[in-house]
PDB file of N, CA and C in Angstrom:
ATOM      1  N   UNK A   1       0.218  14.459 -11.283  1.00  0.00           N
ATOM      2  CA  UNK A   1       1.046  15.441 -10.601  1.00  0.00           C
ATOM      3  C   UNK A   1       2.231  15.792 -11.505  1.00  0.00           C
ATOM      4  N   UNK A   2       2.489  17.382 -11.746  1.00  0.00           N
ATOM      5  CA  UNK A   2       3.758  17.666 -12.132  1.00  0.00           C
ATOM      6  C   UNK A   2       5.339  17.745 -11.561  1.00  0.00           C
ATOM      7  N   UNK A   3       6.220  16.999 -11.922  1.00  0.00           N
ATOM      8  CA  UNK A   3       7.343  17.398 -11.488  1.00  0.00           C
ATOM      9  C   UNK A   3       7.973  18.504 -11.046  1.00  0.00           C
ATOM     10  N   UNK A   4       7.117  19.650 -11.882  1.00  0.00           N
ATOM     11  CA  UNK A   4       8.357  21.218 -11.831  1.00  0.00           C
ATOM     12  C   UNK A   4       7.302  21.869 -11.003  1.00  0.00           C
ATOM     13  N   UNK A   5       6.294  21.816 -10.316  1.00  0.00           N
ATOM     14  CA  UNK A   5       5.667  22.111  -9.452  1.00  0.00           C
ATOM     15  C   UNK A   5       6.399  22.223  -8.108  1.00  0.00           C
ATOM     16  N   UNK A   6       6.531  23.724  -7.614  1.00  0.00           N
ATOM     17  CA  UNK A   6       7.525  23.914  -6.381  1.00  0.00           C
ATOM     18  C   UNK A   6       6.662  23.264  -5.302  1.00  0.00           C
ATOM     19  N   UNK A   7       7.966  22.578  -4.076  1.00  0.00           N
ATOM     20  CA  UNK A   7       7.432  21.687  -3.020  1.00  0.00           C
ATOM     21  C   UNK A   7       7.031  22.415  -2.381  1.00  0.00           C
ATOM     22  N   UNK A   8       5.285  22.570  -1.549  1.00  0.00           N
ATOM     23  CA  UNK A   8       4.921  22.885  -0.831  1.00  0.00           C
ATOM     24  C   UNK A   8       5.112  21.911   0.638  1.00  0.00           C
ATOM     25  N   UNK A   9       5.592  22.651   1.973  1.00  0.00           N
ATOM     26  CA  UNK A   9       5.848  22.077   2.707  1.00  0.00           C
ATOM     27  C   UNK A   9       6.866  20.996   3.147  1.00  0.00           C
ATOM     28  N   UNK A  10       7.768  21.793   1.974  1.00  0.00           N
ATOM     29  CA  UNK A  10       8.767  20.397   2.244  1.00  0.00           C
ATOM     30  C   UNK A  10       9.318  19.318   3.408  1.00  0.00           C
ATOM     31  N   UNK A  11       9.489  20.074   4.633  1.00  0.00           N
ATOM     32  CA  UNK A  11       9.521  19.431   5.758  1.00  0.00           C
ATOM     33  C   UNK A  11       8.513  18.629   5.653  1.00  0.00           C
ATOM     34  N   UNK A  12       7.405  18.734   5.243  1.00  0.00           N
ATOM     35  CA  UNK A  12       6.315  17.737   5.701  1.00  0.00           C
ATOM     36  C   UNK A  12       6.405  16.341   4.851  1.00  0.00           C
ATOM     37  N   UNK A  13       7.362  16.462   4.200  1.00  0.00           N
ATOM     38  CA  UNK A  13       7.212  15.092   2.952  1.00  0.00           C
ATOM     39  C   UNK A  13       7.569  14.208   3.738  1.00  0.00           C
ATOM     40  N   UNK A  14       6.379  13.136   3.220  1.00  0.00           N
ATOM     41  CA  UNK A  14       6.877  11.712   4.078  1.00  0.00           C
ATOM     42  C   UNK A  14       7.705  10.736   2.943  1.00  0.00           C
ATOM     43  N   UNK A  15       8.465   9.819   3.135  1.00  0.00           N
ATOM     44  CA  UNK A  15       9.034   8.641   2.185  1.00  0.00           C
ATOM     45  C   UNK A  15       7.714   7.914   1.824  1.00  0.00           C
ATOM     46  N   UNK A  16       8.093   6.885   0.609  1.00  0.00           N
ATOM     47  CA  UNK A  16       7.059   6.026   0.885  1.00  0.00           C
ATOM     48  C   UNK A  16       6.562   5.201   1.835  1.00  0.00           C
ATOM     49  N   UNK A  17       8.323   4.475   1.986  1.00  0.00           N
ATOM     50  CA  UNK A  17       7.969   3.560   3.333  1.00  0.00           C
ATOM     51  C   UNK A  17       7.181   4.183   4.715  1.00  0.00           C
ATOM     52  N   UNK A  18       7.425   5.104   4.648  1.00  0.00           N
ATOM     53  CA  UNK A  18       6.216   6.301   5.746  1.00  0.00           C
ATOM     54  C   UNK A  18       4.983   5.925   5.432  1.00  0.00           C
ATOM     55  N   UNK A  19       4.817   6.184   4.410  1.00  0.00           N
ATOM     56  CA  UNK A  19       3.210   6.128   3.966  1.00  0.00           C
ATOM     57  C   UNK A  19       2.365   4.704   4.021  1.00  0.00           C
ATOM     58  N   UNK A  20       3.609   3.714   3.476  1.00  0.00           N
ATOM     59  CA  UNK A  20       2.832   2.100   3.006  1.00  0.00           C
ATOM     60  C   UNK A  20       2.658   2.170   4.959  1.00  0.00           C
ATOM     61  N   UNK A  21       3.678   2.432   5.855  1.00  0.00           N
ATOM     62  CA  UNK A  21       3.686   1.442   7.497  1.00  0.00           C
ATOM     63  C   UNK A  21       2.569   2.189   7.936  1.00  0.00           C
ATOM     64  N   UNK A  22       1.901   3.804   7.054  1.00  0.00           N
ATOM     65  CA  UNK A  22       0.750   4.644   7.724  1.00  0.00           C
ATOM     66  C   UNK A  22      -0.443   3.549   7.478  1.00  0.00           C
ATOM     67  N   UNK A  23      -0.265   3.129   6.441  1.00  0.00           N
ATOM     68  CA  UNK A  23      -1.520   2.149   5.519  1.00  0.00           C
ATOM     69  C   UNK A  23      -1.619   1.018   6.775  1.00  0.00           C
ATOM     70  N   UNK A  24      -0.648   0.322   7.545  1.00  0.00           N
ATOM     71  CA  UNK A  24      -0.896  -0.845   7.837  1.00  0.00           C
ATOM     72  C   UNK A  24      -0.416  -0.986   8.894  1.00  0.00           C
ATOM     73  N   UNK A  25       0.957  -1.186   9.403  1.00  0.00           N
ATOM     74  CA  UNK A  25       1.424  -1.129  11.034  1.00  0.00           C
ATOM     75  C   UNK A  25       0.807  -0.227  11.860  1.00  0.00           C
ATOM     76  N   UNK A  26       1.168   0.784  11.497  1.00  0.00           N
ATOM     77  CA  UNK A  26       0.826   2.054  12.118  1.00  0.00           C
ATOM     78  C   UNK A  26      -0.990   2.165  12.135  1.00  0.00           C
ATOM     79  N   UNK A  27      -1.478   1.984  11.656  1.00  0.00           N
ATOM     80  CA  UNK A  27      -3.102   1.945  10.933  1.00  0.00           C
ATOM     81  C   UNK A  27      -3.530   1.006  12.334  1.00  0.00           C
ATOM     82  N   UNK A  28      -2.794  -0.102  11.953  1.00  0.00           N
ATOM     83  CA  UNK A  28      -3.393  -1.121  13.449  1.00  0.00           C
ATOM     84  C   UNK A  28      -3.165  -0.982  14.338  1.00  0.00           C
ATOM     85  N   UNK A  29      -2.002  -0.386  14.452  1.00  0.00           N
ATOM     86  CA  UNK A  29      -1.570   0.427  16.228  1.00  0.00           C
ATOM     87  C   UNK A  29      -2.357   1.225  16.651  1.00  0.00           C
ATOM     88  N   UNK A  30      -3.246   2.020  15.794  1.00  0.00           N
ATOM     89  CA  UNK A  30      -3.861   3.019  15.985  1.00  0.00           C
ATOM     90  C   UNK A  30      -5.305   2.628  16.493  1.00  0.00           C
ATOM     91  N   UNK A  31      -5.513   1.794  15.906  1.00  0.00           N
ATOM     92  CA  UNK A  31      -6.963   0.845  16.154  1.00  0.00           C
ATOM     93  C   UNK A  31      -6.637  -0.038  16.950  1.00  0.00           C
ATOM     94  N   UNK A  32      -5.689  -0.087  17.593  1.00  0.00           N
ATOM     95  CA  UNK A  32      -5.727  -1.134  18.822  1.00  0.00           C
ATOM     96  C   UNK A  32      -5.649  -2.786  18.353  1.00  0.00           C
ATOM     97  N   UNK A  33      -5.086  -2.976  17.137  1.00  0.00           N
ATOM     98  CA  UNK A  33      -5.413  -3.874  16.427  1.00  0.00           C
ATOM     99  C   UNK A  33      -4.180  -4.716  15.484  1.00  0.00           C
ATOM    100  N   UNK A  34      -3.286  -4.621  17.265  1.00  0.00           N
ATOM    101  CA  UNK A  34      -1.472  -4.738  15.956  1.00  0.00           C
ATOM    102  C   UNK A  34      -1.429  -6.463  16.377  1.00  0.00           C
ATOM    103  N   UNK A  35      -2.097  -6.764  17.525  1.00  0.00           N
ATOM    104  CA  UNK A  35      -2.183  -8.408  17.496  1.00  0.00           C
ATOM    105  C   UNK A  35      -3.025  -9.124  16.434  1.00  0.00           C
ATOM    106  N   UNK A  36      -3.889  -8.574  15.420  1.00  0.00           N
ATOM    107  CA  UNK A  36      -4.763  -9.244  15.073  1.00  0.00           C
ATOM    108  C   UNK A  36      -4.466  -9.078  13.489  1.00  0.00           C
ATOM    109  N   UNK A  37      -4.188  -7.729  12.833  1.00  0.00           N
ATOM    110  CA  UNK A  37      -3.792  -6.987  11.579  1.00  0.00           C
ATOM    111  C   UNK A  37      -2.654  -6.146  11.181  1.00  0.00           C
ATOM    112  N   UNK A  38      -2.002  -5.719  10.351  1.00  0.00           N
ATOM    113  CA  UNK A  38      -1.148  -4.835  10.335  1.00  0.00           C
ATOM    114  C   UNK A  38      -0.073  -5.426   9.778  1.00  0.00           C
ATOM    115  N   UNK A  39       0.156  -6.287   9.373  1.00  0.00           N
ATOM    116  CA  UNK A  39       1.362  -7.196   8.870  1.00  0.00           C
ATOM    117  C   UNK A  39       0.960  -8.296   8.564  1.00  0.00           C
ATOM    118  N   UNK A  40       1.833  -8.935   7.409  1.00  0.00           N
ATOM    119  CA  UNK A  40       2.134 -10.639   7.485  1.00  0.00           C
ATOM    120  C   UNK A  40       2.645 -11.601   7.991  1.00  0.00           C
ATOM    121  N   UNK A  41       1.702 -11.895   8.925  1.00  0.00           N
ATOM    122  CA  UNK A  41       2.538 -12.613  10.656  1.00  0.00           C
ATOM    123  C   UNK A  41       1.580 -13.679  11.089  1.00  0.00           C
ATOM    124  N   UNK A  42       2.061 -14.810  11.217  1.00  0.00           N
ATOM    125  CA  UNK A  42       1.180 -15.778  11.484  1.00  0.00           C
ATOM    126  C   UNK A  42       0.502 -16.120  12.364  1.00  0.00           C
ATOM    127  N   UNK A  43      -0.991 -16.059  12.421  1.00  0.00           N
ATOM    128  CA  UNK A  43      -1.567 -16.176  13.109  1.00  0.00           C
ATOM    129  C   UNK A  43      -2.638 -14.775  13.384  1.00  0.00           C
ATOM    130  N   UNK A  44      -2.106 -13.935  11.883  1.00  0.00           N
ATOM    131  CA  UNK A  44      -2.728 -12.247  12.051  1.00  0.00           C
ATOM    132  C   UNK A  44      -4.023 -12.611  10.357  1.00  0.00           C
ATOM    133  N   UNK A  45      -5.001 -11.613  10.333  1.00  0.00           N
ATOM    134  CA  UNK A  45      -5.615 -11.840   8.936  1.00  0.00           C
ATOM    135  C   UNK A  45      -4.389 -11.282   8.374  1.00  0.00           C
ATOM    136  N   UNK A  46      -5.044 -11.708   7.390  1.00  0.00           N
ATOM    137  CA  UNK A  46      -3.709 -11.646   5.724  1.00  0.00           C
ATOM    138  C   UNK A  46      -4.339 -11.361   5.040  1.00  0.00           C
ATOM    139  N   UNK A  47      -5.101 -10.115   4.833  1.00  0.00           N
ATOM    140  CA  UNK A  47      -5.445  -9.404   3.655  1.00  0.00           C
ATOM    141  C   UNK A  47      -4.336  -8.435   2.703  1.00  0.00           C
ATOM    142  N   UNK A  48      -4.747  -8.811   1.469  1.00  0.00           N
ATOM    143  CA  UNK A  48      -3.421  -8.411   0.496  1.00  0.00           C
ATOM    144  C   UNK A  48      -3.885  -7.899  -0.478  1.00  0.00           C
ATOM    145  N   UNK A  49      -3.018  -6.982  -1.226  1.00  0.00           N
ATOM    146  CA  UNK A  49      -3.494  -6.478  -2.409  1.00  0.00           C
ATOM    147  C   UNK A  49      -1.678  -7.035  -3.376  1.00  0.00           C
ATOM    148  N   UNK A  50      -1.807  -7.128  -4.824  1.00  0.00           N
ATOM    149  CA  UNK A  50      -0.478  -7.369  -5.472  1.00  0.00           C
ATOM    150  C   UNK A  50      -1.107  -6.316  -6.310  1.00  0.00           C
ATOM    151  N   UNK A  51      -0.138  -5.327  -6.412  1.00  0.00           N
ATOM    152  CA  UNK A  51       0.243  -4.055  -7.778  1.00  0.00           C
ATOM    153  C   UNK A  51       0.692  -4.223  -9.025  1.00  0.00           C
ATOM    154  N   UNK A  52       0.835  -3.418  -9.680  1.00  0.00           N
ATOM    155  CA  UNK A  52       0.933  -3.573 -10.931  1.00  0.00           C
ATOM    156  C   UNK A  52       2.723  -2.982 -11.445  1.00  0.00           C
ATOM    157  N   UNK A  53       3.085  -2.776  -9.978  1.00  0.00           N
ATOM    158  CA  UNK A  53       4.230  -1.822 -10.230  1.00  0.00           C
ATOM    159  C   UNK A  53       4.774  -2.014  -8.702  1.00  0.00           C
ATOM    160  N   UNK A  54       5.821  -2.018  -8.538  1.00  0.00           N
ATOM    161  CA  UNK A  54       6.831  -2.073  -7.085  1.00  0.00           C
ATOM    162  C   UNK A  54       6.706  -0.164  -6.617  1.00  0.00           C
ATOM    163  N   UNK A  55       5.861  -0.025  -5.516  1.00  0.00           N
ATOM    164  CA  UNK A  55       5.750   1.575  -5.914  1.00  0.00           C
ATOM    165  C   UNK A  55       7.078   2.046  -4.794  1.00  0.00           C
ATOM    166  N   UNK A  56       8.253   1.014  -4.334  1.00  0.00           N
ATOM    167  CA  UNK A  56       9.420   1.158  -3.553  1.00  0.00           C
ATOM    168  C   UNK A  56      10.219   1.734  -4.181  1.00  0.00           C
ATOM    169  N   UNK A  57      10.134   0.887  -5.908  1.00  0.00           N
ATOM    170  CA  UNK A  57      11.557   1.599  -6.460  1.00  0.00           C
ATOM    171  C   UNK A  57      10.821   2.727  -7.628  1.00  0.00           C
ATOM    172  N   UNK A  58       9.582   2.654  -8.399  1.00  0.00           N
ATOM    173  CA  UNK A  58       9.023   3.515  -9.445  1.00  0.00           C
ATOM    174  C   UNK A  58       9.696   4.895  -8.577  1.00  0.00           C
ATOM    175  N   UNK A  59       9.401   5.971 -10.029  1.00  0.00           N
ATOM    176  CA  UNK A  59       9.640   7.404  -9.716  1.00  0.00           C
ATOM    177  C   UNK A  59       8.395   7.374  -8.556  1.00  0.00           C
ATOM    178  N   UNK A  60       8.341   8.740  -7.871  1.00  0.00           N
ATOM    179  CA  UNK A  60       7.128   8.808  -6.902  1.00  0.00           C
ATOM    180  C   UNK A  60       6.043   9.174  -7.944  1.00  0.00           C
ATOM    181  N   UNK A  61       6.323  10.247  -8.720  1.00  0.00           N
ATOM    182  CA  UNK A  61       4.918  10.833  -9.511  1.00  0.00           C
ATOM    183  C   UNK A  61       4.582  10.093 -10.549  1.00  0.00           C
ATOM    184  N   UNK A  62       4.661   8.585 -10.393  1.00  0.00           N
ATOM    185  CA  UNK A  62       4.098   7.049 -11.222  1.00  0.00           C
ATOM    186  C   UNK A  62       3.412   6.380 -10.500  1.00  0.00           C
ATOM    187  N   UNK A  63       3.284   7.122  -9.130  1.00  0.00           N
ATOM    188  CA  UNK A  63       2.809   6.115  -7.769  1.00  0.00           C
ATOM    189  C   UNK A  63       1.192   6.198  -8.125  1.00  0.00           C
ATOM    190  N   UNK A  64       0.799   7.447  -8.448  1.00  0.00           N
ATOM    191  CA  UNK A  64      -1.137   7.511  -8.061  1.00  0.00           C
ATOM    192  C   UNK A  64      -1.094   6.825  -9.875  1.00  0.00           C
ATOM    193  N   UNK A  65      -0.372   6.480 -10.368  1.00  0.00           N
ATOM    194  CA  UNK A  65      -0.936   5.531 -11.679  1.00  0.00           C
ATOM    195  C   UNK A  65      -0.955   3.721 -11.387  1.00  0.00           C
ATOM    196  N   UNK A  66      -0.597   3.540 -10.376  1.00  0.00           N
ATOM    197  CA  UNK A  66      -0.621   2.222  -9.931  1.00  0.00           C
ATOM    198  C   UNK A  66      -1.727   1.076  -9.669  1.00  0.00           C
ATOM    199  N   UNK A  67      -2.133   0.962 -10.257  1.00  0.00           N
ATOM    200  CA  UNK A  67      -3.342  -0.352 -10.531  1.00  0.00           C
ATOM    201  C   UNK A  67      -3.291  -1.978  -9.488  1.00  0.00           C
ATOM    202  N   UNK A  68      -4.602  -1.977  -9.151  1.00  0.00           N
ATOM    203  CA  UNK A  68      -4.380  -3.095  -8.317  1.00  0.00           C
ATOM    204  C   UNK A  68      -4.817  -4.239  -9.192  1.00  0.00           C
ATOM    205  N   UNK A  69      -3.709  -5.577  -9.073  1.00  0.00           N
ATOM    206  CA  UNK A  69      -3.824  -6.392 -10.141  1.00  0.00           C
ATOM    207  C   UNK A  69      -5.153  -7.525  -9.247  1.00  0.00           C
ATOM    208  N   UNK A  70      -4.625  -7.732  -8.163  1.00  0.00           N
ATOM    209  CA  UNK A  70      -5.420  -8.664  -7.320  1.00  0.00           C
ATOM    210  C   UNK A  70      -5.593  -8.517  -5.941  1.00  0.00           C
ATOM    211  N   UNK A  71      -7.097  -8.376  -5.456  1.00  0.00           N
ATOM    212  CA  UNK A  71      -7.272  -8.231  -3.641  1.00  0.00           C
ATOM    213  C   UNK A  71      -7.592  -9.803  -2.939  1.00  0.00           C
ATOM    214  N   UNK A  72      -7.155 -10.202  -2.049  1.00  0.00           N
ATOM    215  CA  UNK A  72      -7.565 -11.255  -1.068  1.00  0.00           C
ATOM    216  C   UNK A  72      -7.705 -10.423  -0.246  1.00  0.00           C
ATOM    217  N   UNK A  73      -9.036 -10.850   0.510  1.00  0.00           N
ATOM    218  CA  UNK A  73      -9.787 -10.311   1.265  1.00  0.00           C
ATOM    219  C   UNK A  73     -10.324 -11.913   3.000  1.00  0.00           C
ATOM    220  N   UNK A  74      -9.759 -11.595   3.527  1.00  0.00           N
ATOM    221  CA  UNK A  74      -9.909 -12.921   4.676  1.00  0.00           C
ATOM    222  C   UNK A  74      -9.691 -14.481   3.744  1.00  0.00           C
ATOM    223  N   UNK A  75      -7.915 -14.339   3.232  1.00  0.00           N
ATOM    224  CA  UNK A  75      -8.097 -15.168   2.336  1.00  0.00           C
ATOM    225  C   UNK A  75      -8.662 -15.406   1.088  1.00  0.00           C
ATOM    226  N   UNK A  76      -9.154 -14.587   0.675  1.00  0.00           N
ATOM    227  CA  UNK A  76     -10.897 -14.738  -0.325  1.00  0.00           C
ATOM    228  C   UNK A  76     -10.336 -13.989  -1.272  1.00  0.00           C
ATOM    229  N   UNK A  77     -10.878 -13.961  -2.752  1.00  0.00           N
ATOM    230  CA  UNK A  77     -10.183 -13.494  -3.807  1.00  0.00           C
ATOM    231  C   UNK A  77     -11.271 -12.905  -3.861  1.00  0.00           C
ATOM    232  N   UNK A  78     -11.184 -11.192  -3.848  1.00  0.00           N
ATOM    233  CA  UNK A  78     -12.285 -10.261  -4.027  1.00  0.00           C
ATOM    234  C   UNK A  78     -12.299  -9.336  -5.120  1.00  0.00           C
ATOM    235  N   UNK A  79     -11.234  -9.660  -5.736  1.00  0.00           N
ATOM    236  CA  UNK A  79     -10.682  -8.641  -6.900  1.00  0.00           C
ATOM    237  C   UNK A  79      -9.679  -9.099  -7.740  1.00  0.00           C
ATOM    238  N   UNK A  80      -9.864  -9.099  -9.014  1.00  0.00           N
ATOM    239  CA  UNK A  80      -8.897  -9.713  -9.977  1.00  0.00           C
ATOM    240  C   UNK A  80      -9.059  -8.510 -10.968  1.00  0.00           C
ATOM    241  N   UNK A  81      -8.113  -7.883 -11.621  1.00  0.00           N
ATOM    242  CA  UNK A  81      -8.005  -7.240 -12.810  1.00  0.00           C
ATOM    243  C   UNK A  81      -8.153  -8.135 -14.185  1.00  0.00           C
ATOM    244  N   UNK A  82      -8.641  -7.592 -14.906  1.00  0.00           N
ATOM    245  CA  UNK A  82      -8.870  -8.387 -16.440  1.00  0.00           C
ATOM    246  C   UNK A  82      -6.978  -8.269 -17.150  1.00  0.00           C
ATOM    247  N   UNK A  83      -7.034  -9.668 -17.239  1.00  0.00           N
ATOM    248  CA  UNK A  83      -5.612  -9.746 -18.015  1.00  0.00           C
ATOM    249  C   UNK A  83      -4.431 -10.168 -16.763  1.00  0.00           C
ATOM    250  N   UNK A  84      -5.004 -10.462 -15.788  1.00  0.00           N
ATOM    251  CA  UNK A  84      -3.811 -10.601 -14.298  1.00  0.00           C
ATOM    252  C   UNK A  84      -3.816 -12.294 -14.243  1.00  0.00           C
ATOM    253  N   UNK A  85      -2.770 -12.838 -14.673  1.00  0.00           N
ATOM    254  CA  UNK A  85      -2.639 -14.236 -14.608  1.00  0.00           C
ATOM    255  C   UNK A  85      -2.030 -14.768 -13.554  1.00  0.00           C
ATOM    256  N   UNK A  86      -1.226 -13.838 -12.564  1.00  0.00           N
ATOM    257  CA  UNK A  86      -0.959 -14.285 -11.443  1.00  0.00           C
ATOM    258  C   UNK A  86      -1.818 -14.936 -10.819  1.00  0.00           C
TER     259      UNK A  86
END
């Protein structure tokens, strides 16, 4: 994405934090599913992904370059990037 590209819809821009709580709070509210998923809360699954980049503080148009370093999946390591020593 280019920077000098005029904002279409500007009212409509969401923050990030909009977008990550669309991914997951909001996602499970929606599915009926905020007791079980949707956060890191004990006693909920804990599926996780760790990035390659904090996409809270990066510029926004660095965000769709963001690489997933590692997925747990019901606990379960389902995804590791080559070179991720975490």
């Amino acid at each position: 994405m280019r920077k000098d590209y005029p904002i279409f819809q500007e009212q409509e821009r969401m923050t990030v934090e909009q977008v990550v709580r669309g991914y997951t709070t909001l996602a499970a509210a929606a599915a009926w599913r905020s007791d079980e998923t949707g956060s890191l809360t004990l006693g909920k699954h804990a599926d996780v992904i760790i990035l390659d980049r904090d996409v809270f503080t990066v510029d926004p148009y660095e965000i769709g370059d963001t690489q997933v370093d590692l997925t747990l999946l019901g606990g379960r390591e389902v995804h590791r990037s080559e070179g991720f020593a975490g």
